[in-house]
PDB file of N, CA and C in Angstrom:
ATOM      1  N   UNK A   1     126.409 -80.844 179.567  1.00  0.00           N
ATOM      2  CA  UNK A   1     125.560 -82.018 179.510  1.00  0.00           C
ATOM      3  C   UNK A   1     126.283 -83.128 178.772  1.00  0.00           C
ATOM      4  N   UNK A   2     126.359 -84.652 179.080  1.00  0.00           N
ATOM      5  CA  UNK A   2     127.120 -85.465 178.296  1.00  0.00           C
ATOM      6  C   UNK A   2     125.828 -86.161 177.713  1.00  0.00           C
ATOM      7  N   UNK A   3     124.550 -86.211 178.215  1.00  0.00           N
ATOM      8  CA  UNK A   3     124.095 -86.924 177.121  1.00  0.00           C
ATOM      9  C   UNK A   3     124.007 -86.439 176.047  1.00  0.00           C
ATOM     10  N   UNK A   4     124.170 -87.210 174.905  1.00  0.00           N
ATOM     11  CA  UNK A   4     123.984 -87.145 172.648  1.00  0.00           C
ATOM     12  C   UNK A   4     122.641 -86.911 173.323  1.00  0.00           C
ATOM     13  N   UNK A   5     121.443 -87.007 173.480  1.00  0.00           N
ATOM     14  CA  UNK A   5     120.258 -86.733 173.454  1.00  0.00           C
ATOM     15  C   UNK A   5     120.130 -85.599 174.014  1.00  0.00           C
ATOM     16  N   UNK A   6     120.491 -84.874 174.845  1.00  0.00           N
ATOM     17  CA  UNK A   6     119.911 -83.632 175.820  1.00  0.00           C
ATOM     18  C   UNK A   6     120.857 -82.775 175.065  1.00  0.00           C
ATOM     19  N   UNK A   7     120.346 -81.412 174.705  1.00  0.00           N
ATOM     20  CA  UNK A   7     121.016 -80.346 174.059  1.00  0.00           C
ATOM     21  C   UNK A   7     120.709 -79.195 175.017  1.00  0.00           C
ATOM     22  N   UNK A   8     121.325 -77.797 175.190  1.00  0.00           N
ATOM     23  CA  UNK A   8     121.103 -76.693 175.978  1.00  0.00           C
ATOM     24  C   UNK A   8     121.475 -75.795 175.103  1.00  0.00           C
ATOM     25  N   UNK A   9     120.334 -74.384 174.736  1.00  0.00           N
ATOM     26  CA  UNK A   9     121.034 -73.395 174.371  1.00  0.00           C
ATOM     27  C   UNK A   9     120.741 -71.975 175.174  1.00  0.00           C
ATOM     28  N   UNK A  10     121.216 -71.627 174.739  1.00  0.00           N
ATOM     29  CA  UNK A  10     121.006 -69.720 175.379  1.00  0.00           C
ATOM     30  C   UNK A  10     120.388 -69.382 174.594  1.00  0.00           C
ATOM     31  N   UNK A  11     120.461 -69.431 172.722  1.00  0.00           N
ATOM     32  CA  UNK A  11     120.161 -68.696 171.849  1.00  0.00           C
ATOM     33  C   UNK A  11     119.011 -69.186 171.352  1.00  0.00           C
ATOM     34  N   UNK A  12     117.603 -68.073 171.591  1.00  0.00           N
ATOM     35  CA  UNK A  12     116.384 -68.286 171.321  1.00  0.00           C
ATOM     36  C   UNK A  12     115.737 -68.642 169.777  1.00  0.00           C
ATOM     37  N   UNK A  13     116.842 -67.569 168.888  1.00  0.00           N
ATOM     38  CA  UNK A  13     116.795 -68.280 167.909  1.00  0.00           C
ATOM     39  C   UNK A  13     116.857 -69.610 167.805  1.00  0.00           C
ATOM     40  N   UNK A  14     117.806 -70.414 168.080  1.00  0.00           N
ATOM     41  CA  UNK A  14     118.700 -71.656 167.777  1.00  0.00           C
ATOM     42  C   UNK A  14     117.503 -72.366 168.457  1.00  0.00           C
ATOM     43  N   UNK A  15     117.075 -72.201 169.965  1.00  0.00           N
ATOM     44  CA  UNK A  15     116.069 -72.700 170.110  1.00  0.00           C
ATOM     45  C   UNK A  15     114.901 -73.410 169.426  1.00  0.00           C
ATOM     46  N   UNK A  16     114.245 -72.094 169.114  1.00  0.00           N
ATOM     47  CA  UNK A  16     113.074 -72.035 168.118  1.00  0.00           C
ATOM     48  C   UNK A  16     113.324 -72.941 166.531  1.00  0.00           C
ATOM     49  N   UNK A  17     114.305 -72.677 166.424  1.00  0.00           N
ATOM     50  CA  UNK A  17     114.514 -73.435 165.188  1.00  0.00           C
ATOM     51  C   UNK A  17     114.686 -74.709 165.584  1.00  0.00           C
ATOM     52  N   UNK A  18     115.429 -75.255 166.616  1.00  0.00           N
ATOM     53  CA  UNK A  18     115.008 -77.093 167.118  1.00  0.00           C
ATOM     54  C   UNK A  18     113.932 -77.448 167.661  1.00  0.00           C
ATOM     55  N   UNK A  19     112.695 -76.670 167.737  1.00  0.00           N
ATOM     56  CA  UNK A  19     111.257 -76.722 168.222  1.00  0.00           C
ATOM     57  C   UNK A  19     110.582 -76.748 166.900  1.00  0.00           C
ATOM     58  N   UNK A  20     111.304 -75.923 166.015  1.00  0.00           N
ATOM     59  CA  UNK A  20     110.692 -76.360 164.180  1.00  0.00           C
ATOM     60  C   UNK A  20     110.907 -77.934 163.815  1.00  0.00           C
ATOM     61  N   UNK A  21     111.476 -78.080 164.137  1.00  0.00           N
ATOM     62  CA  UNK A  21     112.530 -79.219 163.862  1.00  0.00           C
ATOM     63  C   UNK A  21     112.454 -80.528 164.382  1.00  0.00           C
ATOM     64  N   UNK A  22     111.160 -80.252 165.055  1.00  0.00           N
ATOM     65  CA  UNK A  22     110.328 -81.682 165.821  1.00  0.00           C
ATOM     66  C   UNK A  22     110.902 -81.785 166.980  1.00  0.00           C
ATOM     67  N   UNK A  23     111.991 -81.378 167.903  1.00  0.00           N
ATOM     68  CA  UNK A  23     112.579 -81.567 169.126  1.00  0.00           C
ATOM     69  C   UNK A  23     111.879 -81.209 169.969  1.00  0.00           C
ATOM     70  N   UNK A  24     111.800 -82.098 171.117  1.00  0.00           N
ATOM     71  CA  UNK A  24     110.894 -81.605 172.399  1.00  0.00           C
ATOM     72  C   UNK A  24     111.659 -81.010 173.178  1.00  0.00           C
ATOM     73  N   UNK A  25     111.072 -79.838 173.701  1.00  0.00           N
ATOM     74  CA  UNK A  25     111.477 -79.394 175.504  1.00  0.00           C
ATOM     75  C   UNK A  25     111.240 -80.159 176.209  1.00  0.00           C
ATOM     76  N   UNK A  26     112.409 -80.094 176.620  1.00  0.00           N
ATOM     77  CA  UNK A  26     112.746 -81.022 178.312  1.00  0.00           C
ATOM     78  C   UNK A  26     112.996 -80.321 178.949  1.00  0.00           C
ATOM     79  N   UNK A  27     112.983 -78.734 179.592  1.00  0.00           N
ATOM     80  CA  UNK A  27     113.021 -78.200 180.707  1.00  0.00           C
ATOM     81  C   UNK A  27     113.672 -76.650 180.293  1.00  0.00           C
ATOM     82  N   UNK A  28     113.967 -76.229 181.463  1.00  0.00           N
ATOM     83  CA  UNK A  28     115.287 -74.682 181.145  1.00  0.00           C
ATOM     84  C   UNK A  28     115.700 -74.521 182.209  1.00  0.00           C
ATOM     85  N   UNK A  29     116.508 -74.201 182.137  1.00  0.00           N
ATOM     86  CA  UNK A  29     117.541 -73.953 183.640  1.00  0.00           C
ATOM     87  C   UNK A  29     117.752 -72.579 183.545  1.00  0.00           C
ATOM     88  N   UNK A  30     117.908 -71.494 184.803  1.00  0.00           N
ATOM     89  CA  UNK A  30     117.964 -70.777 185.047  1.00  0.00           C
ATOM     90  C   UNK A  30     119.141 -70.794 185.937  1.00  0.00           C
ATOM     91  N   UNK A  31     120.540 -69.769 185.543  1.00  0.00           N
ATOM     92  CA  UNK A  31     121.720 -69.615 186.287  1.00  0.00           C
ATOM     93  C   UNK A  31     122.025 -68.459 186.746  1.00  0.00           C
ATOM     94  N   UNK A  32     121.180 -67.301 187.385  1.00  0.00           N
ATOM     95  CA  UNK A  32     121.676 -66.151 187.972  1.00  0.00           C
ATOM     96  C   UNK A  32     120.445 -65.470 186.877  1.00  0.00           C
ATOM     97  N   UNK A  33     121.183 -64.912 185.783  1.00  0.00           N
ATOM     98  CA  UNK A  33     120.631 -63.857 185.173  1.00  0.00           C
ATOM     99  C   UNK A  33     120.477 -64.548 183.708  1.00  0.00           C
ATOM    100  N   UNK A  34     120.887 -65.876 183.516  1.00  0.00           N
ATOM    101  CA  UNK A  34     121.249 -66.228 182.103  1.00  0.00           C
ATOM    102  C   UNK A  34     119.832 -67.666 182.234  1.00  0.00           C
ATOM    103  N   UNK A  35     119.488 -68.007 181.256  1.00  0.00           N
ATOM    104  CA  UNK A  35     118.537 -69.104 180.898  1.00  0.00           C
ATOM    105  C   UNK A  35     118.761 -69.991 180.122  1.00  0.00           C
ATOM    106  N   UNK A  36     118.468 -71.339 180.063  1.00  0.00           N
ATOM    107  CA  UNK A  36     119.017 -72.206 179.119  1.00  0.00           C
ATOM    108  C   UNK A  36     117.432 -73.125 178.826  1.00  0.00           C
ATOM    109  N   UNK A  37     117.354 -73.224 177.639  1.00  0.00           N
ATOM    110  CA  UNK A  37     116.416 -74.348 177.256  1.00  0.00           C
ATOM    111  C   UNK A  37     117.073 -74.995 176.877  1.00  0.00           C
ATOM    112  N   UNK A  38     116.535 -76.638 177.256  1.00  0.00           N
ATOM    113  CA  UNK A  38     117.129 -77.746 177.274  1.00  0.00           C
ATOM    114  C   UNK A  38     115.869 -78.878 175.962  1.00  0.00           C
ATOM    115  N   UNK A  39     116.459 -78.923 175.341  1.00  0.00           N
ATOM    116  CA  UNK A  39     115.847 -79.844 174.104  1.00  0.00           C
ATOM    117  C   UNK A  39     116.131 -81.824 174.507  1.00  0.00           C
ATOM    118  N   UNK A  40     115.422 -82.542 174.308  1.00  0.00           N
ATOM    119  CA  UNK A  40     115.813 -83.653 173.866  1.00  0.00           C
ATOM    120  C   UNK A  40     115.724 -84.145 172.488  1.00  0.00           C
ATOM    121  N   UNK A  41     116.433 -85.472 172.490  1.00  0.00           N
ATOM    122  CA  UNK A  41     115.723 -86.169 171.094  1.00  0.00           C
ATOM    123  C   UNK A  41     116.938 -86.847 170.318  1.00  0.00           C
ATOM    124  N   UNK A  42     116.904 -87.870 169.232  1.00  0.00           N
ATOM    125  CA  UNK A  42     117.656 -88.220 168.851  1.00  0.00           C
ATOM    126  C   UNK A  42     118.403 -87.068 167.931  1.00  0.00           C
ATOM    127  N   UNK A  43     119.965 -87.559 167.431  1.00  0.00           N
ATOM    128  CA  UNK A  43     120.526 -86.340 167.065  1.00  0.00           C
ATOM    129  C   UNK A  43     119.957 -84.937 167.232  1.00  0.00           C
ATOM    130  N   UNK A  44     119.517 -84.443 168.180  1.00  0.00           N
ATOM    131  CA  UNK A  44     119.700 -83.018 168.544  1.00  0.00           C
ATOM    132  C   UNK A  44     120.616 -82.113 168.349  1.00  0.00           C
ATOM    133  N   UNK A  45     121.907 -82.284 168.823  1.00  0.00           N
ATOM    134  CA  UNK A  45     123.250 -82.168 168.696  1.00  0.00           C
ATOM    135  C   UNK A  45     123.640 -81.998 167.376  1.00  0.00           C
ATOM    136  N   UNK A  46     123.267 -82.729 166.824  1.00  0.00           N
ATOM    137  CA  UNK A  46     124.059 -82.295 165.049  1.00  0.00           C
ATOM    138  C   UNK A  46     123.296 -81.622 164.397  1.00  0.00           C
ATOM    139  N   UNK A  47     121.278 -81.391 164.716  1.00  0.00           N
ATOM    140  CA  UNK A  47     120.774 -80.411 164.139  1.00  0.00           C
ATOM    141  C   UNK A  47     120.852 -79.097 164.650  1.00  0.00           C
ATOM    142  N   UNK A  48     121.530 -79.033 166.135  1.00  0.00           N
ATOM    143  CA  UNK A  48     122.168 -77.813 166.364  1.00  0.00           C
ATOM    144  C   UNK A  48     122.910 -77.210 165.446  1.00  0.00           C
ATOM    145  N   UNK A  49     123.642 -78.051 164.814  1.00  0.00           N
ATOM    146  CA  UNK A  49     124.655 -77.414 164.234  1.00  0.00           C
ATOM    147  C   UNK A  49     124.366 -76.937 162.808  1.00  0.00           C
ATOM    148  N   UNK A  50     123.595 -78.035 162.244  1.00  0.00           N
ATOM    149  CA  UNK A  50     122.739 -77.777 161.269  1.00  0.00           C
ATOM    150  C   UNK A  50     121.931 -75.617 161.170  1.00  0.00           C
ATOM    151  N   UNK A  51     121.761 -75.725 162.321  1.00  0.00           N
ATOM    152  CA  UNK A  51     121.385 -74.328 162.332  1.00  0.00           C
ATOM    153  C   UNK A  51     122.429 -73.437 161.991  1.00  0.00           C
ATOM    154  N   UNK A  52     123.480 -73.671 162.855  1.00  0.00           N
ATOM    155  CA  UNK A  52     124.870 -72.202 162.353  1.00  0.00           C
ATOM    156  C   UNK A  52     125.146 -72.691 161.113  1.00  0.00           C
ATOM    157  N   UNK A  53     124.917 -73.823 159.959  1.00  0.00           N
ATOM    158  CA  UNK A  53     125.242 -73.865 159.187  1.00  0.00           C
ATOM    159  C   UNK A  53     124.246 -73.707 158.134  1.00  0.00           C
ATOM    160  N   UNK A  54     123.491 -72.832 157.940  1.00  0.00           N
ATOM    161  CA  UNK A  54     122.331 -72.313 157.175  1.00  0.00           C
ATOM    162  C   UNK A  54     121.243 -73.395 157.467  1.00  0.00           C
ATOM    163  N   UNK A  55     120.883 -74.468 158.046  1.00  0.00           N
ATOM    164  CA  UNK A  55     119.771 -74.921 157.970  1.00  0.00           C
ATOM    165  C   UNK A  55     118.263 -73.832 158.469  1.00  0.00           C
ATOM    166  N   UNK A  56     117.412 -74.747 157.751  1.00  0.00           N
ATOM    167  CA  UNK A  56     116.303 -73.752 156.871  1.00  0.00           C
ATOM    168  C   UNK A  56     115.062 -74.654 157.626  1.00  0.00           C
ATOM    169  N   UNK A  57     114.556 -73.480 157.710  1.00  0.00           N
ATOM    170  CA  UNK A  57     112.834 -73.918 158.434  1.00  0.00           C
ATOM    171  C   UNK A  57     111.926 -72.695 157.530  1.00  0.00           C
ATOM    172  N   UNK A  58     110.865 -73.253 157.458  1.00  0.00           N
ATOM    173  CA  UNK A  58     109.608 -71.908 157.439  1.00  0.00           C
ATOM    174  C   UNK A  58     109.833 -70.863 158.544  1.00  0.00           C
ATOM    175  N   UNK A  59     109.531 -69.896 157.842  1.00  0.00           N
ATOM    176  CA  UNK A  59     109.407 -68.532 158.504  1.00  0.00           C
ATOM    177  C   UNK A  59     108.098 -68.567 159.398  1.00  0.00           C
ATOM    178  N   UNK A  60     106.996 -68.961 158.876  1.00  0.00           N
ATOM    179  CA  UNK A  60     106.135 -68.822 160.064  1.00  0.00           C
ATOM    180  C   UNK A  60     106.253 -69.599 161.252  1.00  0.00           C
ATOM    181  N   UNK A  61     106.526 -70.910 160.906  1.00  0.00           N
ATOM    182  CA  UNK A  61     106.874 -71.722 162.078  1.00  0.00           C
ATOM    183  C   UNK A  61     108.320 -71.591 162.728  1.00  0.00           C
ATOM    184  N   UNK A  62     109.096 -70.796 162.113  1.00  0.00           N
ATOM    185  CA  UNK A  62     110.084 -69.933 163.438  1.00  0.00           C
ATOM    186  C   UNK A  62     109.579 -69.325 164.244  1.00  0.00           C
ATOM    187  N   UNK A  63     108.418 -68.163 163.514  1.00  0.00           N
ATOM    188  CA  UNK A  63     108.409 -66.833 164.480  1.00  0.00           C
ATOM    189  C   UNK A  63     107.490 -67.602 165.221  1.00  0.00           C
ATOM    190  N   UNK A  64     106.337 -68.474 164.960  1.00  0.00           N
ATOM    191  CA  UNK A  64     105.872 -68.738 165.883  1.00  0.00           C
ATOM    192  C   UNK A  64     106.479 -69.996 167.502  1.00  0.00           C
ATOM    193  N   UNK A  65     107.275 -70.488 166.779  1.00  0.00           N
ATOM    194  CA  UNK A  65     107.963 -71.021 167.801  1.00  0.00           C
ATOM    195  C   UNK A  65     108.735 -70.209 168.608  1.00  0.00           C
ATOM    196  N   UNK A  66     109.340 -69.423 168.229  1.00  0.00           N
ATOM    197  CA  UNK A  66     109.223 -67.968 168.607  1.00  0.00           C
ATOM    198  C   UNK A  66     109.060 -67.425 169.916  1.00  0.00           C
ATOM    199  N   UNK A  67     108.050 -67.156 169.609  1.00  0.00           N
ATOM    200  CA  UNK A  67     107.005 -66.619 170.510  1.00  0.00           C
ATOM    201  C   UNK A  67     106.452 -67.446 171.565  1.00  0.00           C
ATOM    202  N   UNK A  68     106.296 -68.931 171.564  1.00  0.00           N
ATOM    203  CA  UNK A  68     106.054 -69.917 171.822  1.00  0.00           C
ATOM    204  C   UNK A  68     107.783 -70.184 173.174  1.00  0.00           C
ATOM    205  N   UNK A  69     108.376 -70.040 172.606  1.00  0.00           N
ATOM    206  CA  UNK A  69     109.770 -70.178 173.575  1.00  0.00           C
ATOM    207  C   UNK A  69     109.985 -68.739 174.211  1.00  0.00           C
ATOM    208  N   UNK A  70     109.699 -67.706 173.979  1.00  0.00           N
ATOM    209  CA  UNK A  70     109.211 -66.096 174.927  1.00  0.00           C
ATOM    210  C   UNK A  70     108.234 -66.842 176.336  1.00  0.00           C
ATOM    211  N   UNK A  71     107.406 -67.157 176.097  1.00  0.00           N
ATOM    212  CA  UNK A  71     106.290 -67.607 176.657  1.00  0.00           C
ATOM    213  C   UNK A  71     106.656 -68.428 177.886  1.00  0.00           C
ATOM    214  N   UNK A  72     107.525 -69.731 176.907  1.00  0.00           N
ATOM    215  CA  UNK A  72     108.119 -70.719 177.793  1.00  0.00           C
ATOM    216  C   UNK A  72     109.497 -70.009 179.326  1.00  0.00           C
ATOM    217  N   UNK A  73     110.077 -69.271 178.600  1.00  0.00           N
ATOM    218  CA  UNK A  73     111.047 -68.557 178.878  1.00  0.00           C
ATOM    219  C   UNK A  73     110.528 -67.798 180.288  1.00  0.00           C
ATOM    220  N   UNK A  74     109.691 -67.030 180.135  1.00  0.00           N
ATOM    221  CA  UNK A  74     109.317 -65.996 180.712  1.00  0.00           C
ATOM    222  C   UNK A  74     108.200 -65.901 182.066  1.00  0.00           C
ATOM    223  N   UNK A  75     107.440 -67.531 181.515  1.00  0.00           N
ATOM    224  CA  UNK A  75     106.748 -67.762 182.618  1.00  0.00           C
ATOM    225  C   UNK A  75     106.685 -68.332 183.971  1.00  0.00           C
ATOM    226  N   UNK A  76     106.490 -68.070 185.242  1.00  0.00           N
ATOM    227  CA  UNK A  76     106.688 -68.627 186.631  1.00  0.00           C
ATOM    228  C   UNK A  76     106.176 -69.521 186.986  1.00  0.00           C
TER     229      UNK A  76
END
């Protein structure tokens, strides 16, 4: 993706934690067997990174985002 605004991950964690994080879903793509949620929003991209680098959310509002991106993920 080249837009700074549109982010894609695989990792549901990483997900969930940019859904803590005030970022909206903008869609998911599906490639064979693999899934991608697609985030927008300003700097998205650097609070990605923010995540592999210990950034910190509440625990409840992970798991429930969570569960919340299972949902998204999973449904037809």
């Amino acid at each position: 993706m080249d837009n700074p605004k549109r982010y894609s991950t695989q990792n549901l964690y990483e997900a969930a934690y940019l859904l803590c994080r005030g970022f909206d879903l903008a869609g998911k793509n599906r490639d064979g067997f693999k899934m991608s949620i697609i985030f927008s929003g300003e700097s998205v991209r650097e609070e990605a990174l923010k995540f592999y680098n210990g950034g910190k959310v509440e625990a409840k509002a992970l798991t429930d985002a969570y569960r919340t991106l299972k949902d998204f993920v999973f449904e037809r």
